[in-house]
Protein backbone atom coordinates (compact mmCIF):
# COMPACT_ATOMS: atom_id res chain seq x y z
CA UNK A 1 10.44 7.55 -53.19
CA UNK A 2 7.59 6.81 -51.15
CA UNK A 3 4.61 5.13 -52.87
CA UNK A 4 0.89 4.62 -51.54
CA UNK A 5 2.02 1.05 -50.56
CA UNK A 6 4.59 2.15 -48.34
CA UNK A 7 2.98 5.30 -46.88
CA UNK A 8 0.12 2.17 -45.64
CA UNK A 9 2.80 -0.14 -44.59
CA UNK A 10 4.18 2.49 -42.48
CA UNK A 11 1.10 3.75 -40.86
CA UNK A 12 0.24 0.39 -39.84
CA UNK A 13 3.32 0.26 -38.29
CA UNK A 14 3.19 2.73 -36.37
CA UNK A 15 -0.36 1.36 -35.31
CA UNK A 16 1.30 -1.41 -33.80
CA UNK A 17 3.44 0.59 -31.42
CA UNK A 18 0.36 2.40 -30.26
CA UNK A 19 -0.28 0.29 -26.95
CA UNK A 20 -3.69 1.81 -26.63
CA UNK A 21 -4.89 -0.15 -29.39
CA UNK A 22 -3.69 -3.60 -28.13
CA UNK A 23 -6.02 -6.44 -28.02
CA UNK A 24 -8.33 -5.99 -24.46
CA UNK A 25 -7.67 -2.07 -23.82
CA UNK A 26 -9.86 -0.06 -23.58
CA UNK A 27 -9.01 2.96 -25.76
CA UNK A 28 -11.26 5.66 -23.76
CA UNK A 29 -10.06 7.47 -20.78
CA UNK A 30 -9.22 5.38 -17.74
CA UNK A 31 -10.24 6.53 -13.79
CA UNK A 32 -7.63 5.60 -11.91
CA UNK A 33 -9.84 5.61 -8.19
CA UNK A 34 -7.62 6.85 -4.71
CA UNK A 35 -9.99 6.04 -1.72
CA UNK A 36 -8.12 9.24 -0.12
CA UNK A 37 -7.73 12.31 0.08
CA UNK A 38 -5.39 14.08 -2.26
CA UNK A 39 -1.97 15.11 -1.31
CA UNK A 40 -1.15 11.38 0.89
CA UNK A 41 1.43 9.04 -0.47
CA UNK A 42 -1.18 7.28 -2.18
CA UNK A 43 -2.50 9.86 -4.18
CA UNK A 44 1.10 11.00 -4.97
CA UNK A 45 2.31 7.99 -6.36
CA UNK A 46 -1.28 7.47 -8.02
CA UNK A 47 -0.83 10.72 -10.34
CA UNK A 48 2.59 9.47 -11.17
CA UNK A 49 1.21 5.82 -12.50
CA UNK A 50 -1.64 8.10 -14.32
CA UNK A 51 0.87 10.32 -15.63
CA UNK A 52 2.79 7.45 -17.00
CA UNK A 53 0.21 5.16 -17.95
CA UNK A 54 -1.84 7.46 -20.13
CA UNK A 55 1.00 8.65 -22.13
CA UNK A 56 2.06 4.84 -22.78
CA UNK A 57 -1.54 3.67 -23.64
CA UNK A 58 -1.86 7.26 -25.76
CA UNK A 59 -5.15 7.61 -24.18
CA UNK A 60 -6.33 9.83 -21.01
CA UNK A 61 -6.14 8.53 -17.41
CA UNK A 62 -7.34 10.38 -14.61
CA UNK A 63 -7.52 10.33 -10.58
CA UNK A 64 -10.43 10.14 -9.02
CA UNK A 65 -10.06 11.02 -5.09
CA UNK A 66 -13.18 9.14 -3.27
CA UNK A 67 -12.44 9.27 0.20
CA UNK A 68 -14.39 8.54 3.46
CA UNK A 69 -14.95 5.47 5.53
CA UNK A 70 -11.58 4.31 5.48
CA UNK A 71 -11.45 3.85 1.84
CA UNK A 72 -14.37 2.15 1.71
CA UNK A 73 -16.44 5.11 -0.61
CA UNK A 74 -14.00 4.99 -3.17
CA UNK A 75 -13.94 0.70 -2.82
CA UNK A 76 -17.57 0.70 -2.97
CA UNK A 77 -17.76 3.17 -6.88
CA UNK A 78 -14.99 0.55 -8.42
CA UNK A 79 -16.77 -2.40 -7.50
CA UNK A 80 -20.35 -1.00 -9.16
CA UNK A 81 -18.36 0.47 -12.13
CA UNK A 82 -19.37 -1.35 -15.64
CA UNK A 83 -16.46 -3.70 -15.78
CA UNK A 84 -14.09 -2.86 -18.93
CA UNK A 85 -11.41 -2.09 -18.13
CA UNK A 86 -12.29 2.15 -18.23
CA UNK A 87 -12.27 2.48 -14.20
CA UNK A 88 -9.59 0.91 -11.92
CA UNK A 89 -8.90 0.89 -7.54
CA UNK A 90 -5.67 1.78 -6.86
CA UNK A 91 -5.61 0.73 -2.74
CA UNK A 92 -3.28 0.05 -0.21
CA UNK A 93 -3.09 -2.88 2.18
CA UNK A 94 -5.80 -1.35 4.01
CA UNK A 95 -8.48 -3.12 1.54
CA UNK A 96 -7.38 -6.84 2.93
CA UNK A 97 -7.99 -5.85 6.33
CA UNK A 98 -11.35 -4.56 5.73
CA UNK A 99 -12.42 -7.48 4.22
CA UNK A 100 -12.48 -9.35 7.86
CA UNK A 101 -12.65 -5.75 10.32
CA UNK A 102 -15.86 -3.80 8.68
CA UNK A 103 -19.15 -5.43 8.59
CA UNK A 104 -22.04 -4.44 6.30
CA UNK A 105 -20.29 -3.32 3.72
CA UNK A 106 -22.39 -3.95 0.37
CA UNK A 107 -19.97 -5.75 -1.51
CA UNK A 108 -16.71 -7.96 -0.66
CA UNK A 109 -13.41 -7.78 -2.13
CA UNK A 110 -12.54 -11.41 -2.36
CA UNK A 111 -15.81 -11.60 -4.79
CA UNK A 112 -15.99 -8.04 -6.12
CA UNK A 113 -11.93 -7.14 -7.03
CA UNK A 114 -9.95 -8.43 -9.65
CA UNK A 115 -6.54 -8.25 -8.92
CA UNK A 116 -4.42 -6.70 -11.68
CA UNK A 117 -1.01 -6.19 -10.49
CA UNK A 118 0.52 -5.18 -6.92
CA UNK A 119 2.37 -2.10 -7.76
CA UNK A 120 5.13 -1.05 -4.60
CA UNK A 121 5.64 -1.68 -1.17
CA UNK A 122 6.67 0.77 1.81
CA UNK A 123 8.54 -0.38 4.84
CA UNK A 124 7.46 0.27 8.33
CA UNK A 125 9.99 1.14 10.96
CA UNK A 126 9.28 1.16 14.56
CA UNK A 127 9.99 4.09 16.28
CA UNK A 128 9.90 4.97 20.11
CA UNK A 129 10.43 8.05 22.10
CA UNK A 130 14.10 8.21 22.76
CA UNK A 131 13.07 8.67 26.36
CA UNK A 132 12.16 5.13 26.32
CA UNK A 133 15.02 3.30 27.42
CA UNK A 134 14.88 0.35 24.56
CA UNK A 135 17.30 0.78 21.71
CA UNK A 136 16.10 -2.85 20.16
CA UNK A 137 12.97 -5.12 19.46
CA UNK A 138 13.93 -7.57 22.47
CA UNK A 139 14.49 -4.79 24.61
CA UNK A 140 11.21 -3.13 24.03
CA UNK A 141 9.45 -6.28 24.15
CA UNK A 142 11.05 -7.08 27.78
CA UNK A 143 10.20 -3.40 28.70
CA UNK A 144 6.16 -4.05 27.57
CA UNK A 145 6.28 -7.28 29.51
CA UNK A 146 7.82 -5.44 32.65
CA UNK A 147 5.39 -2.65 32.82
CA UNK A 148 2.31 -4.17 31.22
CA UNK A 149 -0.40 -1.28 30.07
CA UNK A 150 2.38 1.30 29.99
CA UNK A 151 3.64 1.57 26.65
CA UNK A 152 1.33 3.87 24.55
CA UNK A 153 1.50 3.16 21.08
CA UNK A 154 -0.19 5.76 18.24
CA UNK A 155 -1.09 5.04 14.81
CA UNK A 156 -3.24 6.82 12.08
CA UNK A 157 -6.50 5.87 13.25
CA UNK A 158 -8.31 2.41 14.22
CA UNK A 159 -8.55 -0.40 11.90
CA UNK A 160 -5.52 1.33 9.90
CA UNK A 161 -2.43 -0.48 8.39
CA UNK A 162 -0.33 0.77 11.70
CA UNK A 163 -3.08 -0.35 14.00
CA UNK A 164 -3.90 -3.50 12.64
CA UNK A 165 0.01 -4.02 12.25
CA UNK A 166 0.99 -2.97 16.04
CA UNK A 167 -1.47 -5.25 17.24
CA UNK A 168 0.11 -8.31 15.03
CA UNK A 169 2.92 -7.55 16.46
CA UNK A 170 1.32 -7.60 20.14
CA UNK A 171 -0.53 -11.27 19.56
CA UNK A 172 2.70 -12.47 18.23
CA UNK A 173 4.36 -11.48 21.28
CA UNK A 174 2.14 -11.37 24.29
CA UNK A 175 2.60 -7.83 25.14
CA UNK A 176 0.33 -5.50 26.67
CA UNK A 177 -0.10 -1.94 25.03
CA UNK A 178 -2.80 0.65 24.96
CA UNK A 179 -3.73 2.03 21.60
CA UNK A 180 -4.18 5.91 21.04
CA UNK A 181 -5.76 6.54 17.32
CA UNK A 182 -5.26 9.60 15.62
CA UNK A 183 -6.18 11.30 12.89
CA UNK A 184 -3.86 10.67 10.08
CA UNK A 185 0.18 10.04 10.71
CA UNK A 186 1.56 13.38 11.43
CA UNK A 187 -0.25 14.01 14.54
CA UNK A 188 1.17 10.51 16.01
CA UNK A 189 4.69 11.39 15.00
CA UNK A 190 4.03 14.82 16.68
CA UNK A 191 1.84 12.70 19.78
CA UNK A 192 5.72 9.66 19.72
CA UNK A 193 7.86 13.53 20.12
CA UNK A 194 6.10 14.73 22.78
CA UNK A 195 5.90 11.41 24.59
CA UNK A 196 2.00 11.18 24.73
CA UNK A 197 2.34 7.63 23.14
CA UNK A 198 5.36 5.62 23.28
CA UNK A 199 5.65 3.77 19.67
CA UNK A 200 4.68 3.89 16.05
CA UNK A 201 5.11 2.74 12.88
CA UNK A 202 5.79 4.56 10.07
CA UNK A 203 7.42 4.41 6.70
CA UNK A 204 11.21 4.87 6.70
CA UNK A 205 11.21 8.20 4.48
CA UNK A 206 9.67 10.05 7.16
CA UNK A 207 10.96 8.14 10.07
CA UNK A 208 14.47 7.91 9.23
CA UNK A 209 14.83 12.02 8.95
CA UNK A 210 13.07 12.28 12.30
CA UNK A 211 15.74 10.22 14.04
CA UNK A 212 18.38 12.15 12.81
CA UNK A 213 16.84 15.27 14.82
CA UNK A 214 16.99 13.26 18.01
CA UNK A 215 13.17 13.44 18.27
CA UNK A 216 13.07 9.58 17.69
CA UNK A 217 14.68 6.62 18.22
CA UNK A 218 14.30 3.63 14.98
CA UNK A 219 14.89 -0.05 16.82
CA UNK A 220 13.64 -1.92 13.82
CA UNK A 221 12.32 -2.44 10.21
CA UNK A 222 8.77 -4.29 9.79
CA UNK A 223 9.82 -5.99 6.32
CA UNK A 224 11.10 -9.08 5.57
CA UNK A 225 14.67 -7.46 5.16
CA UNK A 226 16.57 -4.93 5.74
CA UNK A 227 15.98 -1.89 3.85
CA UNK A 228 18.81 -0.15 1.51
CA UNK A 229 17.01 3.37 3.01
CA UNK A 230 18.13 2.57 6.72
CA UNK A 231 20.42 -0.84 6.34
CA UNK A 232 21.73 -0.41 9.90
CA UNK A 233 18.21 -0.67 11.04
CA UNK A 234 17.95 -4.82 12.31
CA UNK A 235 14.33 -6.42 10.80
CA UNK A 236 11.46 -6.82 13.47
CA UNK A 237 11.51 -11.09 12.37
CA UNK A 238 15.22 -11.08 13.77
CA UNK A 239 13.77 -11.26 16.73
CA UNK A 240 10.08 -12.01 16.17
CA UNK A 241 9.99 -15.03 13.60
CA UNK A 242 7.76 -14.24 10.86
CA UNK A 243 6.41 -11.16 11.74
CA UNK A 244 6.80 -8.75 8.30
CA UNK A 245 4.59 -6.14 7.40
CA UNK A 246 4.33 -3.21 5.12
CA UNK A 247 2.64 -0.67 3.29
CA UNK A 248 1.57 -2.39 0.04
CA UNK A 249 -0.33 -0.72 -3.14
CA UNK A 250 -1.94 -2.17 -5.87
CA UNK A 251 -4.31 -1.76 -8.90
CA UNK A 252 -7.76 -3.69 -9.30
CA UNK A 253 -10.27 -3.82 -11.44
CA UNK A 254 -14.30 -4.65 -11.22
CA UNK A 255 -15.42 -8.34 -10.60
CA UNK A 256 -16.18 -9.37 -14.60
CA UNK A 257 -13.77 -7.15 -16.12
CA UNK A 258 -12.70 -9.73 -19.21
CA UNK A 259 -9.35 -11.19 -18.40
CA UNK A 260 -7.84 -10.07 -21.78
CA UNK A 261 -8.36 -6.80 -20.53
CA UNK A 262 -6.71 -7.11 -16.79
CA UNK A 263 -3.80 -9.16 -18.91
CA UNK A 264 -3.11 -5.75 -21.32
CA UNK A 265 -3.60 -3.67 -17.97
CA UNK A 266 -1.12 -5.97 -16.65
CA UNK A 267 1.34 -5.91 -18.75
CA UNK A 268 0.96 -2.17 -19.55
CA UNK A 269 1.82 -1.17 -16.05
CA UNK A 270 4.43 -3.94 -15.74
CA UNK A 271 6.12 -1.72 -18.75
CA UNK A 272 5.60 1.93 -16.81
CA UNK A 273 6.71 0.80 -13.56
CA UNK A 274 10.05 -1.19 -15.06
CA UNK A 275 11.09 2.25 -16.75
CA UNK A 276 14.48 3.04 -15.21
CA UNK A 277 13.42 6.67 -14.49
CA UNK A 278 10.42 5.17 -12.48
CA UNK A 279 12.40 3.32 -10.26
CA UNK A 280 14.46 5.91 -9.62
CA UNK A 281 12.06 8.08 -8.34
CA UNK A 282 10.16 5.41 -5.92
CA UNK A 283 13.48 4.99 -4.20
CA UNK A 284 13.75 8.64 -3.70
CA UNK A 285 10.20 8.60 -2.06
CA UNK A 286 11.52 5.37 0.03
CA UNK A 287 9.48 2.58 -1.66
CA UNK A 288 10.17 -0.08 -3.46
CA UNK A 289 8.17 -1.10 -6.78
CA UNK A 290 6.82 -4.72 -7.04
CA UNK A 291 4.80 -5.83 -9.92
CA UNK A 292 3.49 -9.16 -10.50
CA UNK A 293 1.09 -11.06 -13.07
CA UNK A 294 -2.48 -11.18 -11.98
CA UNK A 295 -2.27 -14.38 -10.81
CA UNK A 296 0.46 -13.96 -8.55
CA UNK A 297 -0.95 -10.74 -7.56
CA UNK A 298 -4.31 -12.67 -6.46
CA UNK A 299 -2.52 -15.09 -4.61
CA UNK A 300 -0.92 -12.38 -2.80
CA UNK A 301 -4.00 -10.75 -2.01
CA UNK A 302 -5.56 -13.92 -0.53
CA UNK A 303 -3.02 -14.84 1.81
CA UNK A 304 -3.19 -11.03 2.65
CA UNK A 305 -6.99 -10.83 3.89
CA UNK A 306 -6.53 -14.71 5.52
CA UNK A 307 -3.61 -13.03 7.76
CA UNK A 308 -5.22 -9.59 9.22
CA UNK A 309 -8.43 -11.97 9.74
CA UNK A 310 -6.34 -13.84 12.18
CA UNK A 311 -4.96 -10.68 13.72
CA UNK A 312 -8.71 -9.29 13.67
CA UNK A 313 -9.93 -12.44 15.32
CA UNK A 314 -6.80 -12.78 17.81
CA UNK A 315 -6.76 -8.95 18.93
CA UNK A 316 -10.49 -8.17 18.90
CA UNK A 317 -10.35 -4.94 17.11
CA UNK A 318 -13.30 -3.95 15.33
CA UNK A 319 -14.92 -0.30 14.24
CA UNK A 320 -18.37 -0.39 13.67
């Protein structure tokens, strides 16, 4: 029979397994912040971690789509938010590069972001027009140095993760290309089948069906290996040493947000995105999850922002 000591013992107990009330978190409803519009891969895999997240914490966590100036808008809200751990970034690769390729911006990531855990990564593949007559990296670099100004390459607008990638891979191999920006990466696929631009990037769960209808050709994965999607598909550093680059999302939180907090963050989302049924579904979507401590994660994040500053500096992009 159950007495009132062990009706107590129980219902601490149970308190225990409640995450929400672990040591750091906050307890209220979280905003998880996409600097996009909603319905992109972003946002998609955003409402998932929400989903997730908020059921594991027992507490409400909610997207927050704050788009405009290439994700700066929805940058900008995180980094004035009152730092506890209540209002999160969750960003793509595209906030390292704008740390060195947007000027005037009124804060600065390296100062303003703490990094709580990198969450997935996408692969790029390059694809060209099958009219191109290149079926591999060497060959379409050889091509590009034969008929320099030629090649046409798209991507899904300038100072994005495809542009800012493209031209890596031009300063790493001396090419000569002429960039065409559109707006978003659907028109360039459309722009690579027509053969108004020559080459793009894109992630292998788009690219991959699009070769099979014969209106492209993939020569190559951008990652540093080959990906279980496409495994046929040669890497880009087989050819080009230490050239690797990919779509990469992540979860930060405000510049003084305590570090017991970003540690129960941490190791909350570690727990969602290790759940078997989790990774099942990112491979279906053609990504792969990565988390990592926050220290890691920083460290990561660093070297990110020092490498598109040297592609920013070497290719003379800019957008203001």
């Amino acid at each position: 029979m159950l007495n009132r000591r062990n009706i107590l013992a129980m219902l601490g107990a149970l308190a225990l397994a409640r995450p929400a009330l672990a040591q750091g978190l906050p307890g209220r409803t979280i905003r998880l912040v996409v600097p996009f519009a909603p319905g992109g891969n972003s946002d998609i895999v955003a409402r998932k971690i929400a989903e997730r997240l908020g059921a594991h914490l027992g507490t409400g966590v909610v997207v927050e789509n704050k788009s405009g100036g290439g994700g700066t808008v929805g940058t900008e809200e995180v980094t004035r938010a009152t730092p506890d751990g209540t209002t999160l970034l969750f960003h793509t690769a595209a906030v390292a590069i704008e740390a060195s390729l947007r000027r005037g911006l009124s804060y600065d990531v390296r100062r303003d972001l703490v990094p709580v855990t990198q969450i997935a990564e996408t692969p790029f593949a390059f694809m060209v027009n099958p009219g191109l007559p290149v079926t591999t990296i060497p060959e379409l670099i050889a091509y590009a140095k034969a008929n320099p100004g030629r090649l046409n390459y798209g991507s899904s607008g300038t100072g994005s993760s495809v542009h800012l990638s493209l031209e890596y891979f031009r300063v790493k191999t001396g090419i000569e290309m002429t960039h065409v920006p559109y707006r978003g990466a659907a028109p360039s696929l459309v722009a690579l089948a027509s053969n108004e631009v020559q080459l793009v990037l894109d992630t292998l769960s788009t690219s991959k069906p699009l070769a099979e209808t014969g209106r492209a050709r993939g020569i190559g994965v951008a990652s540093a290996e080959r990906s279980p999607i496409w495994p046929e598909l040669p890497t880009v550093n087989e050819s080009v040493p230490g050239y690797s680059v990919s779509i990469w999302h992540g979860i930060f939180a405000p510049r003084g947000t305590p570090p017991a907090t970003v540690a129960a963050l941490n190791q909350a989302l570690r727990t969602v995105m290790g759940a078997g049924d989790m990774q099942d579904w990112s491979r279906q979507l053609g990504f792969r999850i990565v988390t990592s401590e926050p220290e890691a994660f920083s460290g990561f994040f660093q070297r990110q922002i020092a490498l598109w500053a040297d592609v920013v500096a070497k290719s003379g992009v800019t957008v203001d």
